[in-house]
PDB file of N, CA and C in Angstrom:
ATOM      1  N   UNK A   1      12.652 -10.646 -18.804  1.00  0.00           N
ATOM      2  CA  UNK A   1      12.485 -11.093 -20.154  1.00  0.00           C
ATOM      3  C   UNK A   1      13.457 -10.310 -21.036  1.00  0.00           C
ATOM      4  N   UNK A   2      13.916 -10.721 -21.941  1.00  0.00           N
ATOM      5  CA  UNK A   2      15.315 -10.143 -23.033  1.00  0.00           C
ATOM      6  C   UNK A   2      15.106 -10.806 -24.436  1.00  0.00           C
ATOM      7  N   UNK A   3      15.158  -9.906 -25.303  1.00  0.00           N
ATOM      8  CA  UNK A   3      15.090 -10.265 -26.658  1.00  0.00           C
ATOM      9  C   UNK A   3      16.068  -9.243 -27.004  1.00  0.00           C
ATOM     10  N   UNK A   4      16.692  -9.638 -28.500  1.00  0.00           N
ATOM     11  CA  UNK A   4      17.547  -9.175 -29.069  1.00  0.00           C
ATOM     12  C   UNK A   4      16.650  -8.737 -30.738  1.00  0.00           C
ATOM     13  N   UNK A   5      16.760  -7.577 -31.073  1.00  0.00           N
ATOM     14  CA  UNK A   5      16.269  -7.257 -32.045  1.00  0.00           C
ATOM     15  C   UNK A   5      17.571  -6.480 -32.879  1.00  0.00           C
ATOM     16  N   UNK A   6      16.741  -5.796 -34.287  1.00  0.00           N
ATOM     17  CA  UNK A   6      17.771  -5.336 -34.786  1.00  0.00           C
ATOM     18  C   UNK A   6      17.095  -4.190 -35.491  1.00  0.00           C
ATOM     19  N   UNK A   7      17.906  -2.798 -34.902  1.00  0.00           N
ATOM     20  CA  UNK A   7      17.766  -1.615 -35.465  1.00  0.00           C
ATOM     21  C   UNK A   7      18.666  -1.217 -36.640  1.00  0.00           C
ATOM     22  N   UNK A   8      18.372  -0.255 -37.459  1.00  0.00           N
ATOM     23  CA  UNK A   8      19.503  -0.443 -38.446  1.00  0.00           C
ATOM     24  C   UNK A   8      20.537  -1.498 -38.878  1.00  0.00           C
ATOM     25  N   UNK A   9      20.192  -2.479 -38.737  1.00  0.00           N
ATOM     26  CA  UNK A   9      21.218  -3.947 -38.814  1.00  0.00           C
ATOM     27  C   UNK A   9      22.113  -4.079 -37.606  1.00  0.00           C
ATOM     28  N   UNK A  10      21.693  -3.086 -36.662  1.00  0.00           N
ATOM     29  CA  UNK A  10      22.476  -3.541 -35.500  1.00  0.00           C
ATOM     30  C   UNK A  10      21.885  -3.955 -34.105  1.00  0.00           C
ATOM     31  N   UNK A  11      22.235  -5.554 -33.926  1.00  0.00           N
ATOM     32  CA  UNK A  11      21.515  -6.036 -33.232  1.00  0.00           C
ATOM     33  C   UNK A  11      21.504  -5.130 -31.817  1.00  0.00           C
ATOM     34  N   UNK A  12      20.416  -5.005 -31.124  1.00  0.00           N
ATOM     35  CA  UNK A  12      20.267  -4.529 -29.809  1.00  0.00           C
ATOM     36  C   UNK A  12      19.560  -5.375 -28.919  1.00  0.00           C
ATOM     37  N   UNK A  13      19.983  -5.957 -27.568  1.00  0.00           N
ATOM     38  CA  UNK A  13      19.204  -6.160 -26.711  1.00  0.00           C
ATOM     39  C   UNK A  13      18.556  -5.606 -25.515  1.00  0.00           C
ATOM     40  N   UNK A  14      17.504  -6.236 -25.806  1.00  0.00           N
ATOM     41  CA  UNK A  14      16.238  -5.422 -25.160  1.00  0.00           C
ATOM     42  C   UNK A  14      15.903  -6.223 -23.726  1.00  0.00           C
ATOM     43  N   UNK A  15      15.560  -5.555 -22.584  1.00  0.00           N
ATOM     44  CA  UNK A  15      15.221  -6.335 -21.648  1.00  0.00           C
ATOM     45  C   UNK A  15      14.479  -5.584 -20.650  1.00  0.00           C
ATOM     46  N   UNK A  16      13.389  -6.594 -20.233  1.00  0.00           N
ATOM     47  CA  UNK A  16      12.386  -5.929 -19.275  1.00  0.00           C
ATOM     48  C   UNK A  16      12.271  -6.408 -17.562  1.00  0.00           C
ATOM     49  N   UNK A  17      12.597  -5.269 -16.493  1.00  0.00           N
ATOM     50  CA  UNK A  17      12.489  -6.288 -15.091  1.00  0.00           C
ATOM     51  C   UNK A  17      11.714  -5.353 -14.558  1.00  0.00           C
ATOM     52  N   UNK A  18      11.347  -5.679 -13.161  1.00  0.00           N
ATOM     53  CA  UNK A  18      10.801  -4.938 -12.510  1.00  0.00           C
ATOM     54  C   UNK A  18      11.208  -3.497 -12.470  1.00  0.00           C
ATOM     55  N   UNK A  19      12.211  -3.074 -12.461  1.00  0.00           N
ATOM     56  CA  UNK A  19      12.710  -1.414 -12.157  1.00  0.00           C
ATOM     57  C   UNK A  19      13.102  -1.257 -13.735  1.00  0.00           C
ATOM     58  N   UNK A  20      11.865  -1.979 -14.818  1.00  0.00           N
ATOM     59  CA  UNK A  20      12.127  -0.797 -16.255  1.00  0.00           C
ATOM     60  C   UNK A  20      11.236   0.532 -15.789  1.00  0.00           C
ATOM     61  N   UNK A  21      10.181  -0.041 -15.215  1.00  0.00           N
ATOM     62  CA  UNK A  21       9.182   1.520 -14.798  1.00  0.00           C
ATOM     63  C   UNK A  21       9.795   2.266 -13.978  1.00  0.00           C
ATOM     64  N   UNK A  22      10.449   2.064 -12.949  1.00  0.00           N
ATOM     65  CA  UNK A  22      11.592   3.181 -12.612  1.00  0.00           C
ATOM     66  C   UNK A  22      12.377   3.858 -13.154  1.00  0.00           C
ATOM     67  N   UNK A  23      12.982   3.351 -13.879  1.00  0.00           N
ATOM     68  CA  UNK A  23      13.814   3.819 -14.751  1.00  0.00           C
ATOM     69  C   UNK A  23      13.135   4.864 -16.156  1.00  0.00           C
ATOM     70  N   UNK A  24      12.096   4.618 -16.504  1.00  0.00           N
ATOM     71  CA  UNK A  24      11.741   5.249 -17.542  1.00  0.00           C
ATOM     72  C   UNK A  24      11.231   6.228 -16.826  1.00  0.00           C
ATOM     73  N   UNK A  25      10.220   6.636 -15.546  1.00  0.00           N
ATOM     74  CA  UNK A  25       9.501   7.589 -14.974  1.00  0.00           C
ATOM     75  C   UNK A  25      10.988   8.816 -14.652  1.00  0.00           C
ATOM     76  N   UNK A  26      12.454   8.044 -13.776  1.00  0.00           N
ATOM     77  CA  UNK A  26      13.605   8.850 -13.730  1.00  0.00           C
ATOM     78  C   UNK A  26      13.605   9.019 -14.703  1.00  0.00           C
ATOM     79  N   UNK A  27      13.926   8.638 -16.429  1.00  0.00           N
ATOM     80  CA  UNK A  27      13.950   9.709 -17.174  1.00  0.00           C
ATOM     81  C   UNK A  27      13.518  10.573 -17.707  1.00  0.00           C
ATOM     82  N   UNK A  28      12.067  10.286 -18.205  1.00  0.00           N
ATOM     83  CA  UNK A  28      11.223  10.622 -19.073  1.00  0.00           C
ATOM     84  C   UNK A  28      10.488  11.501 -18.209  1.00  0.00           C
ATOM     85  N   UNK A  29      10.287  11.280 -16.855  1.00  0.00           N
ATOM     86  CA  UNK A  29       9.472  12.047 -15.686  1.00  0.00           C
ATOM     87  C   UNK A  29       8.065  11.866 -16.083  1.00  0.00           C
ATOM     88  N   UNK A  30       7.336  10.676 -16.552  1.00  0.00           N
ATOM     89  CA  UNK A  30       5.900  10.254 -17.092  1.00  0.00           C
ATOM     90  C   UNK A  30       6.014   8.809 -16.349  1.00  0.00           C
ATOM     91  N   UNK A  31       4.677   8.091 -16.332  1.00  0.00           N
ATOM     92  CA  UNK A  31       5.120   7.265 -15.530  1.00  0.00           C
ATOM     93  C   UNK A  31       4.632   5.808 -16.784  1.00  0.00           C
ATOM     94  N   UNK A  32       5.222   4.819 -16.753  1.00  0.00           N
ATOM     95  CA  UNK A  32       5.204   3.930 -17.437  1.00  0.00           C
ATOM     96  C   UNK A  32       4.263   3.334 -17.800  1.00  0.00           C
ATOM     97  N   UNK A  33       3.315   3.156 -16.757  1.00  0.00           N
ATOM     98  CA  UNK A  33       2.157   2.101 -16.796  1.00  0.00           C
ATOM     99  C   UNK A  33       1.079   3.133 -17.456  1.00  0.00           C
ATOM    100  N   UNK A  34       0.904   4.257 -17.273  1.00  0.00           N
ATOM    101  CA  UNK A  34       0.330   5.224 -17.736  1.00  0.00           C
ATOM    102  C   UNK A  34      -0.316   5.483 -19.757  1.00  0.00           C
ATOM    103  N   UNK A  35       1.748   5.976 -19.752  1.00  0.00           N
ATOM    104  CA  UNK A  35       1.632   5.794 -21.499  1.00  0.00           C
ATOM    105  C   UNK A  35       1.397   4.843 -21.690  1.00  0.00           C
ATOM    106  N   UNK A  36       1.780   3.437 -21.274  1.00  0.00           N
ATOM    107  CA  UNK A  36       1.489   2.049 -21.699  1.00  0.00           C
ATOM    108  C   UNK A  36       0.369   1.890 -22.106  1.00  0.00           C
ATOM    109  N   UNK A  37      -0.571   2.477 -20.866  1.00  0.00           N
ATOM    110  CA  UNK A  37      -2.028   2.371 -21.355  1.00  0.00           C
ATOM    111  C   UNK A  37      -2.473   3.517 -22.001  1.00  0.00           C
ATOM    112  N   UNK A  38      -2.178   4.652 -22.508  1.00  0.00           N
ATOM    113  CA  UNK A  38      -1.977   5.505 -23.786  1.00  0.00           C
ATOM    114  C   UNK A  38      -2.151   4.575 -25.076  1.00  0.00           C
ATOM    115  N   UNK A  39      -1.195   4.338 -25.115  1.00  0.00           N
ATOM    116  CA  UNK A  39      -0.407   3.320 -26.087  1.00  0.00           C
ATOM    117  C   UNK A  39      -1.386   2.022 -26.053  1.00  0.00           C
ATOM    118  N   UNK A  40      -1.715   1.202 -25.668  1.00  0.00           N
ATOM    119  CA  UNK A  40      -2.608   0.615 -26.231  1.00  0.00           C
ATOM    120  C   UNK A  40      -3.877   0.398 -26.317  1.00  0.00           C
ATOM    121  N   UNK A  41      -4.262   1.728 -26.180  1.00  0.00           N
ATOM    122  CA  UNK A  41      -5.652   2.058 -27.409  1.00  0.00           C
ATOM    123  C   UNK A  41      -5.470   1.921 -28.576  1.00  0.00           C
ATOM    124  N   UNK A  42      -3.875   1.969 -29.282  1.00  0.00           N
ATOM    125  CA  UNK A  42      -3.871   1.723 -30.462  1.00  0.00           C
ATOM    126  C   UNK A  42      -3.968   0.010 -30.981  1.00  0.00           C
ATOM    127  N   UNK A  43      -4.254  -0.473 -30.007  1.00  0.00           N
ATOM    128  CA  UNK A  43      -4.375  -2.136 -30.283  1.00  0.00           C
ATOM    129  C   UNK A  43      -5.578  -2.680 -29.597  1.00  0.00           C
ATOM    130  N   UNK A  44      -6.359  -1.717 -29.069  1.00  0.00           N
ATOM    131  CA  UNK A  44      -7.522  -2.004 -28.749  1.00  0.00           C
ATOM    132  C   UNK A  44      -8.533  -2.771 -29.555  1.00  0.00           C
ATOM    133  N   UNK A  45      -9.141  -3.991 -29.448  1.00  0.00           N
ATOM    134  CA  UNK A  45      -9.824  -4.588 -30.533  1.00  0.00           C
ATOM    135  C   UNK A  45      -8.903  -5.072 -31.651  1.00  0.00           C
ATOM    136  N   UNK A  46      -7.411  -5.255 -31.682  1.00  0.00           N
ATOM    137  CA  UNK A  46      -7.195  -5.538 -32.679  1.00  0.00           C
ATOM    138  C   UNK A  46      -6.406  -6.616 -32.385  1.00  0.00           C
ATOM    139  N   UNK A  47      -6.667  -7.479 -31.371  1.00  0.00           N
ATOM    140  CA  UNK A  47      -6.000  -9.121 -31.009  1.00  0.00           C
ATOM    141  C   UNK A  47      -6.141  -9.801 -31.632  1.00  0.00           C
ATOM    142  N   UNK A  48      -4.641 -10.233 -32.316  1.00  0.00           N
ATOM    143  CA  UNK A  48      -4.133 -11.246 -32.887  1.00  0.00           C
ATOM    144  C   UNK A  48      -3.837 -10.542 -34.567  1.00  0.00           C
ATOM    145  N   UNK A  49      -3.760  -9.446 -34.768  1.00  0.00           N
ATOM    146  CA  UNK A  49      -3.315  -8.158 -35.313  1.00  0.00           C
ATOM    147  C   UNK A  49      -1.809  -8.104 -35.539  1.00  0.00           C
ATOM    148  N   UNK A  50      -1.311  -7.923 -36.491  1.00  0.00           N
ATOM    149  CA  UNK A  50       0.503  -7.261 -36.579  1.00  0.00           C
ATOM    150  C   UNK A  50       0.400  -5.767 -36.413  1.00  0.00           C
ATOM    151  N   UNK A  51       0.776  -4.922 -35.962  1.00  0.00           N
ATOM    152  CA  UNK A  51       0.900  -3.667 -35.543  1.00  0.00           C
ATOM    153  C   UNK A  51       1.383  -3.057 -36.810  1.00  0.00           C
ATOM    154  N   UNK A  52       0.472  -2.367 -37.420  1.00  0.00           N
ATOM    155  CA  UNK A  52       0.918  -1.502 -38.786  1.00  0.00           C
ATOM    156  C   UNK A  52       0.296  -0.213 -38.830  1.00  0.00           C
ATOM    157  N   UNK A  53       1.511   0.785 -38.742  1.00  0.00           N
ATOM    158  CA  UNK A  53       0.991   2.416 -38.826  1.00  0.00           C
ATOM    159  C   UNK A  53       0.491   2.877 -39.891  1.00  0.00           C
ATOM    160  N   UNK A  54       0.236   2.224 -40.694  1.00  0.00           N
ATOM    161  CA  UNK A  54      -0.575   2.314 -42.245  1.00  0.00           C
ATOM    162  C   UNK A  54      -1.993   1.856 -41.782  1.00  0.00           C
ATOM    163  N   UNK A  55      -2.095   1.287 -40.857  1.00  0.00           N
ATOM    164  CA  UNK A  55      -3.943   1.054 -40.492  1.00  0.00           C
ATOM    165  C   UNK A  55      -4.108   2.149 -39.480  1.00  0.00           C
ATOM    166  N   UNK A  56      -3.489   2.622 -38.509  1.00  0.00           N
ATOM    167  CA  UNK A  56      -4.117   3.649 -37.515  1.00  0.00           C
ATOM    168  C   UNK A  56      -5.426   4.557 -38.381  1.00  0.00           C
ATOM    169  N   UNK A  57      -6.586   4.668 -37.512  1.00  0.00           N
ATOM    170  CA  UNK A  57      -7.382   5.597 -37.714  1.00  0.00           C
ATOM    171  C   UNK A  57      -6.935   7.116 -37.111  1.00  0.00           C
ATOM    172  N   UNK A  58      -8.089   7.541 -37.917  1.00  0.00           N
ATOM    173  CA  UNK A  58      -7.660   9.167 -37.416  1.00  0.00           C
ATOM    174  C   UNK A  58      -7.891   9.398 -36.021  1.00  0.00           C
ATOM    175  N   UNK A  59      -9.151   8.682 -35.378  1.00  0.00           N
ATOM    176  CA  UNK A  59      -9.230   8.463 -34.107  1.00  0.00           C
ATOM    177  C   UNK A  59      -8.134   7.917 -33.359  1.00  0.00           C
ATOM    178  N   UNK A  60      -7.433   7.196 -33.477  1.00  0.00           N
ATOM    179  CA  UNK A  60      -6.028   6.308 -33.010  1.00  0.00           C
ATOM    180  C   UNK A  60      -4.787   7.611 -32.865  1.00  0.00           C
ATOM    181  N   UNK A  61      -4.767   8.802 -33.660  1.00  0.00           N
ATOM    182  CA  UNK A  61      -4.137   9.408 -33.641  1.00  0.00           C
ATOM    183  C   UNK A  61      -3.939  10.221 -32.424  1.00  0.00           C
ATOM    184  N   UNK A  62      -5.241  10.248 -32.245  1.00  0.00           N
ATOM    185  CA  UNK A  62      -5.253  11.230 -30.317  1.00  0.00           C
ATOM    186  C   UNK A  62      -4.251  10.615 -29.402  1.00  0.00           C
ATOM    187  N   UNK A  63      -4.079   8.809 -29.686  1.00  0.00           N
ATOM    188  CA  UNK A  63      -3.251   8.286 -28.592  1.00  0.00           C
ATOM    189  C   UNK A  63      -1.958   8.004 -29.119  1.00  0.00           C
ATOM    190  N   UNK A  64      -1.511   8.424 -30.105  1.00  0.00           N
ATOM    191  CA  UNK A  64       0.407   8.613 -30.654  1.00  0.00           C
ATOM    192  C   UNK A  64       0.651   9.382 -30.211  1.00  0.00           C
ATOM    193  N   UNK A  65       2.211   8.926 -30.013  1.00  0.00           N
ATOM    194  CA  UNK A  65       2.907  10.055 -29.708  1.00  0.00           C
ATOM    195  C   UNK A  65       4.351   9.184 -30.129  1.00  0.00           C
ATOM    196  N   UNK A  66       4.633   9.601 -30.801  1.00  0.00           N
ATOM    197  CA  UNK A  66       6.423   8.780 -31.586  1.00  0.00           C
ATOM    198  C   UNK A  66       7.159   8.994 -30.636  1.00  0.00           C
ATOM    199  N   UNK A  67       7.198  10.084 -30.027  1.00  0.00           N
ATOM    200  CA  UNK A  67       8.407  10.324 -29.238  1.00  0.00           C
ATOM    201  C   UNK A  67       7.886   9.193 -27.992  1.00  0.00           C
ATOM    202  N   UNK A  68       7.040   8.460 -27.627  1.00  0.00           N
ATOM    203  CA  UNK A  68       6.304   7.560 -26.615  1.00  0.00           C
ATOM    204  C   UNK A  68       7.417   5.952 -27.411  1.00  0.00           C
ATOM    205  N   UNK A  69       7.098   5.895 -28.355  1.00  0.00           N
ATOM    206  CA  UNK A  69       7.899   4.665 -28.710  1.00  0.00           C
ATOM    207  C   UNK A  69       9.393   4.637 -28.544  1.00  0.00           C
ATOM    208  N   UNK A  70      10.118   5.790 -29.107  1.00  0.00           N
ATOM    209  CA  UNK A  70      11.523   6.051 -28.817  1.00  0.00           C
ATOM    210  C   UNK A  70      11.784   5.979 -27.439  1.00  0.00           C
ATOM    211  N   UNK A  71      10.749   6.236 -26.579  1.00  0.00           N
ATOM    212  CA  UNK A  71      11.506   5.924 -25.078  1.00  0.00           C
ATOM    213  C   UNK A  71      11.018   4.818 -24.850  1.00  0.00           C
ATOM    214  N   UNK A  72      10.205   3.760 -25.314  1.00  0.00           N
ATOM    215  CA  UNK A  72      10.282   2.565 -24.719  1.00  0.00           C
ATOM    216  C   UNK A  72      11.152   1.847 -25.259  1.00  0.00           C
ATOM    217  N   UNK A  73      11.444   2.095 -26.327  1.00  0.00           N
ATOM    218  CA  UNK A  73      12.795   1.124 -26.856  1.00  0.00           C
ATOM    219  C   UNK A  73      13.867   1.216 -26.211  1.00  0.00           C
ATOM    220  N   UNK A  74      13.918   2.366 -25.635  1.00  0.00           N
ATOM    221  CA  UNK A  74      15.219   2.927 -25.210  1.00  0.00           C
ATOM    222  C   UNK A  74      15.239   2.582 -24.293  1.00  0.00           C
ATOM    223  N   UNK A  75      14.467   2.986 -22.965  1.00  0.00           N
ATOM    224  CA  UNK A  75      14.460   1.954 -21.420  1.00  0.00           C
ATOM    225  C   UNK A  75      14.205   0.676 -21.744  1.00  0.00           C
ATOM    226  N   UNK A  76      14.306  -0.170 -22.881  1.00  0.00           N
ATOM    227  CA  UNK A  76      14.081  -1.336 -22.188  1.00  0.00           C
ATOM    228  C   UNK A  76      15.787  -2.001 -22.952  1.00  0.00           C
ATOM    229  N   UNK A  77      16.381  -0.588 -24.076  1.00  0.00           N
ATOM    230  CA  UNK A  77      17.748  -0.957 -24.313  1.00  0.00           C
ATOM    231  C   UNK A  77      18.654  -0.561 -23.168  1.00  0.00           C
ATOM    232  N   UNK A  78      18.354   0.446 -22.279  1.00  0.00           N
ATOM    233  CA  UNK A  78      19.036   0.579 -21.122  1.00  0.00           C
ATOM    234  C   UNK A  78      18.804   0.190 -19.874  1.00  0.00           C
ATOM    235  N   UNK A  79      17.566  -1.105 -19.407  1.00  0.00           N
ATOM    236  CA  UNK A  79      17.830  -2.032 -19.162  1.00  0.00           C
ATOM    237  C   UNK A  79      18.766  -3.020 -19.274  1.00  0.00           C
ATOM    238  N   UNK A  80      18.709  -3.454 -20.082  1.00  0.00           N
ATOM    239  CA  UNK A  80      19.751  -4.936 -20.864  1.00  0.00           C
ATOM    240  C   UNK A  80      21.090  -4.173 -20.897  1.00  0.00           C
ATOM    241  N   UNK A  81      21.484  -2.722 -20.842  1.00  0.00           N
ATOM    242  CA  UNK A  81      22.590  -2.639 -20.880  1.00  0.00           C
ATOM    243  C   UNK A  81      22.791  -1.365 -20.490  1.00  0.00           C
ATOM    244  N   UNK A  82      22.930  -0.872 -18.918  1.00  0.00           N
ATOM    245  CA  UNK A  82      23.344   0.280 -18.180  1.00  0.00           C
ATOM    246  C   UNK A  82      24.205   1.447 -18.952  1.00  0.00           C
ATOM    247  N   UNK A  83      25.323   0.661 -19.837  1.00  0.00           N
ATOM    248  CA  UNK A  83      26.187   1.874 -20.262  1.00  0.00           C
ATOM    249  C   UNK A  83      25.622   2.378 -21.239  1.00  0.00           C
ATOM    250  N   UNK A  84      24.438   2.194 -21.855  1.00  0.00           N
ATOM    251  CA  UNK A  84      24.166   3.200 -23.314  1.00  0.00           C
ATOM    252  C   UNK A  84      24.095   4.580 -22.653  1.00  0.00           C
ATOM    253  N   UNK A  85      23.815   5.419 -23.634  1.00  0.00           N
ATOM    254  CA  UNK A  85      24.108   7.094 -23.297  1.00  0.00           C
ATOM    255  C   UNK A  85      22.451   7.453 -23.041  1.00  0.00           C
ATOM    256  N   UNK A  86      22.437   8.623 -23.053  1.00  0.00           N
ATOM    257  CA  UNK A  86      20.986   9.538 -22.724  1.00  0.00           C
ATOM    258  C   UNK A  86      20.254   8.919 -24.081  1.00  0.00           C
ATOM    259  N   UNK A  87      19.021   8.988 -24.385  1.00  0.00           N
ATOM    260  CA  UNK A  87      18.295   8.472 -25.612  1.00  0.00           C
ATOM    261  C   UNK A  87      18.931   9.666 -26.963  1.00  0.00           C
ATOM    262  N   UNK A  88      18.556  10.905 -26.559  1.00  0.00           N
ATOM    263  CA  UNK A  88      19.291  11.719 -27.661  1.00  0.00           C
ATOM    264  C   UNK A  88      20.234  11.083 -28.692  1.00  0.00           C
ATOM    265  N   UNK A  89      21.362  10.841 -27.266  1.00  0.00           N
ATOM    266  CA  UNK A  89      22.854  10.687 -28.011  1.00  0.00           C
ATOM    267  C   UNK A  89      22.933   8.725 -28.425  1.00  0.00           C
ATOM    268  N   UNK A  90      21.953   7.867 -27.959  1.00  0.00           N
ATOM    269  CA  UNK A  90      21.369   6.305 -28.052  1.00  0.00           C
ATOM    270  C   UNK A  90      20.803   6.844 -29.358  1.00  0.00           C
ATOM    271  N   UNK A  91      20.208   7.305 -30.177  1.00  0.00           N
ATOM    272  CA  UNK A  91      18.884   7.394 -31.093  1.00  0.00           C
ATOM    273  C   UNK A  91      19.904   7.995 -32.116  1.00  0.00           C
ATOM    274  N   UNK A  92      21.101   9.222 -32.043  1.00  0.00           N
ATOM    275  CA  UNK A  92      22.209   9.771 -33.116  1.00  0.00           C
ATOM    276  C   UNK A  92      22.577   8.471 -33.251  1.00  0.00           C
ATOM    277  N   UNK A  93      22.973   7.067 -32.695  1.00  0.00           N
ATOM    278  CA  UNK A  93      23.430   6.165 -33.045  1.00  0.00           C
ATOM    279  C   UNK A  93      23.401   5.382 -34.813  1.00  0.00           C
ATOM    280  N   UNK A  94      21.871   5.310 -34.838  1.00  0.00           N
ATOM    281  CA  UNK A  94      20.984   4.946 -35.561  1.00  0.00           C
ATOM    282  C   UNK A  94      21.165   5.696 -36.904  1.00  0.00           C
ATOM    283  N   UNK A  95      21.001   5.418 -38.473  1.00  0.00           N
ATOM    284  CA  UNK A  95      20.928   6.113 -39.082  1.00  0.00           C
ATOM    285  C   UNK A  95      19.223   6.115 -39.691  1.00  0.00           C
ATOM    286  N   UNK A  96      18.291   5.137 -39.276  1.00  0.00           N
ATOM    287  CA  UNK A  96      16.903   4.962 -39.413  1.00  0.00           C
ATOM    288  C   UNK A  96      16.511   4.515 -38.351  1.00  0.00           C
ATOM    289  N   UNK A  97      15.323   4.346 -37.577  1.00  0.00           N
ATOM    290  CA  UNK A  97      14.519   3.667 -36.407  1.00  0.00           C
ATOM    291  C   UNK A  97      13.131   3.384 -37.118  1.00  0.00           C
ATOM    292  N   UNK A  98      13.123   2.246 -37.509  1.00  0.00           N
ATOM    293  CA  UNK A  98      12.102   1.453 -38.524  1.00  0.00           C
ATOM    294  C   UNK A  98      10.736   1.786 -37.337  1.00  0.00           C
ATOM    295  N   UNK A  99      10.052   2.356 -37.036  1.00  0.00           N
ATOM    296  CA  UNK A  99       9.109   1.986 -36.107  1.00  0.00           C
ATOM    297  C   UNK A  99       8.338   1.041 -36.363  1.00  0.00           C
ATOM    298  N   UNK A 100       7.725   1.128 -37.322  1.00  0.00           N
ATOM    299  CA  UNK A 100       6.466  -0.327 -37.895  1.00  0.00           C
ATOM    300  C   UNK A 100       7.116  -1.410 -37.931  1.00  0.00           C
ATOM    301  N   UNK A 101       8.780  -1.395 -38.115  1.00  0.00           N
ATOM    302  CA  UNK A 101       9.244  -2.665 -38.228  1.00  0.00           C
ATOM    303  C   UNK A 101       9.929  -3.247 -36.619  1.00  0.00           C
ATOM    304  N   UNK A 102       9.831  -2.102 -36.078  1.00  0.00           N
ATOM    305  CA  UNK A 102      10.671  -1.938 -34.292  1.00  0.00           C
ATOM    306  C   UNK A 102       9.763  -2.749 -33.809  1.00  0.00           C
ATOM    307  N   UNK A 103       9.020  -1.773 -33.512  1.00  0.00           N
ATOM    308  CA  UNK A 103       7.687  -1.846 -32.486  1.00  0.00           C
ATOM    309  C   UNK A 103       6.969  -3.385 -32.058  1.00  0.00           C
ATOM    310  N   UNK A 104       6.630  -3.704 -33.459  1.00  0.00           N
ATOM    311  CA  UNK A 104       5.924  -4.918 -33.038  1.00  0.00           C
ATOM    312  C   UNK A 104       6.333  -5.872 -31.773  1.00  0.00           C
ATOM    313  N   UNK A 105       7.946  -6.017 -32.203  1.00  0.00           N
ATOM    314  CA  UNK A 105       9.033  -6.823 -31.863  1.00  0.00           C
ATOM    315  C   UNK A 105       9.265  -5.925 -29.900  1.00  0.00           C
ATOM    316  N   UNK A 106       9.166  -4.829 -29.662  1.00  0.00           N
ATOM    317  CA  UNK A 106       9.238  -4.638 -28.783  1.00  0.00           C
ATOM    318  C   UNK A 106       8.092  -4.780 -27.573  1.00  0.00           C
ATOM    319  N   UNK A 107       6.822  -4.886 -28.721  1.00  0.00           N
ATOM    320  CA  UNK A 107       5.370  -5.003 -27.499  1.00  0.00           C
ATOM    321  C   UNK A 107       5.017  -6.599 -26.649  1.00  0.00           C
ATOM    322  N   UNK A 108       6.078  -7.297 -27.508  1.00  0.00           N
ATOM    323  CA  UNK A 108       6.137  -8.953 -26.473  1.00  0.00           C
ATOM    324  C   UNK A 108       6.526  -8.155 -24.736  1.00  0.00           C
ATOM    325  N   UNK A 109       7.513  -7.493 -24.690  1.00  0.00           N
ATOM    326  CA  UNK A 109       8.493  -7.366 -23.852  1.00  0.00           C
ATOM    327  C   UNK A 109       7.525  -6.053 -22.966  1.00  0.00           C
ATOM    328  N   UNK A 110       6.801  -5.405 -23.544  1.00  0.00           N
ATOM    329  CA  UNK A 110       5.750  -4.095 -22.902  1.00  0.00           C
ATOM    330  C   UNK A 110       4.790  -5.218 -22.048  1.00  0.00           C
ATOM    331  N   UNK A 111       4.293  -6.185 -23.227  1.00  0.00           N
ATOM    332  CA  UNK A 111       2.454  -6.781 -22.424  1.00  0.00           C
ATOM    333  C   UNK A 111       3.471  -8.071 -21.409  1.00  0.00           C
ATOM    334  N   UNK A 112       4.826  -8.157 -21.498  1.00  0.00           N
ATOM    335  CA  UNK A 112       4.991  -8.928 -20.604  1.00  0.00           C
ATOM    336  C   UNK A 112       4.984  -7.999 -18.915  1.00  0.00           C
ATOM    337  N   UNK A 113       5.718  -6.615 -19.285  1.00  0.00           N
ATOM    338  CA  UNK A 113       5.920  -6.218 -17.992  1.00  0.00           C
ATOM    339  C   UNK A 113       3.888  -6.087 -17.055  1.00  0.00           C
ATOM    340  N   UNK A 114       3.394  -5.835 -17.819  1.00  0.00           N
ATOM    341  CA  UNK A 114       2.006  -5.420 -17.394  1.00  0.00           C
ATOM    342  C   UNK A 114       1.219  -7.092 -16.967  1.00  0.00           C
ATOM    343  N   UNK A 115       1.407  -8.306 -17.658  1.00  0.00           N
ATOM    344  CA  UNK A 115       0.889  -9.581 -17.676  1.00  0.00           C
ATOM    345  C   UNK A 115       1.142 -10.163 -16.399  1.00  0.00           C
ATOM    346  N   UNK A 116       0.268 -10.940 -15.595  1.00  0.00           N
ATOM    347  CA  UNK A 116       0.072 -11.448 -14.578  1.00  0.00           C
ATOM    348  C   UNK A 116       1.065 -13.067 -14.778  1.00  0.00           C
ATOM    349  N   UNK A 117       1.868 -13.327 -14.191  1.00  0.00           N
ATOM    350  CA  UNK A 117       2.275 -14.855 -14.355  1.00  0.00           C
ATOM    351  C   UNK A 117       0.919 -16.197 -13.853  1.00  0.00           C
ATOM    352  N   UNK A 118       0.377 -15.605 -12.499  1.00  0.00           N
ATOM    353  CA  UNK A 118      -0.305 -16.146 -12.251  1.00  0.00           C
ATOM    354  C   UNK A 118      -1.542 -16.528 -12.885  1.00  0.00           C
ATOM    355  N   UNK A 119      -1.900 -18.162 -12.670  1.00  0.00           N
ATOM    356  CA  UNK A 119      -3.214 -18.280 -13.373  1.00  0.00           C
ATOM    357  C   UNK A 119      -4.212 -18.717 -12.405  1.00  0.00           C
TER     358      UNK A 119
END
């Protein structure tokens, strides 16, 4: 799956295959499916919801971690495109990383890797 979004006005494409969870566990050394499910406790009960960090509860806070979003954007931008650099020197790119405005746009491409095709 591949979508093209846009960080700082510069479009990036994003893409998810089987070896994004490889790839993020080689970098990050955490394993994907893991934070994933970290990560959405913060959308727990809230289907059919737009993802806004202005609603998190204080309870919701136990399961953030920002630096958790910056690497999924990032493995699923170095997916779609092998030559970007380490996230560090990928993220100096940027002169803002909208998260509330990122994120949403990137969790099609998260609940696809985890979603069953089969019915």
């Amino acid at each position: 799956m591949e979508k093209t979004i846009y960080i700082d006005d510069k479009p990036v494409l994003l893409k998810s295959t089987a070896a994004t969870p490889l790839r993020y566990k080689a970098q990050f050394k955490k394993d994907y499916f893991g934070e994933l499910l970290k990560l959405s406790k913060l959308f727990q009960g809230k289907e059919g919801e737009e993802f806004d960090l202005l609603n998190i509860s204080f309870e919701d806070l136990n399961f953030l971690d920002f630096e958790v979003f910056y690497n999924f954007i990032w493995v699923l931008a170095k997916t779609a495109n092998p030559s970007i650099p380490d996230p560090m020197t990928w993220l100096d790119g940027f002169d803002s990383m909208p998260i509330a405005e990122v994120f949403p746009e990137v969790t099609e491409l998260l609940h696809g890797s985890v979603e069953s095709k089969k019915k």
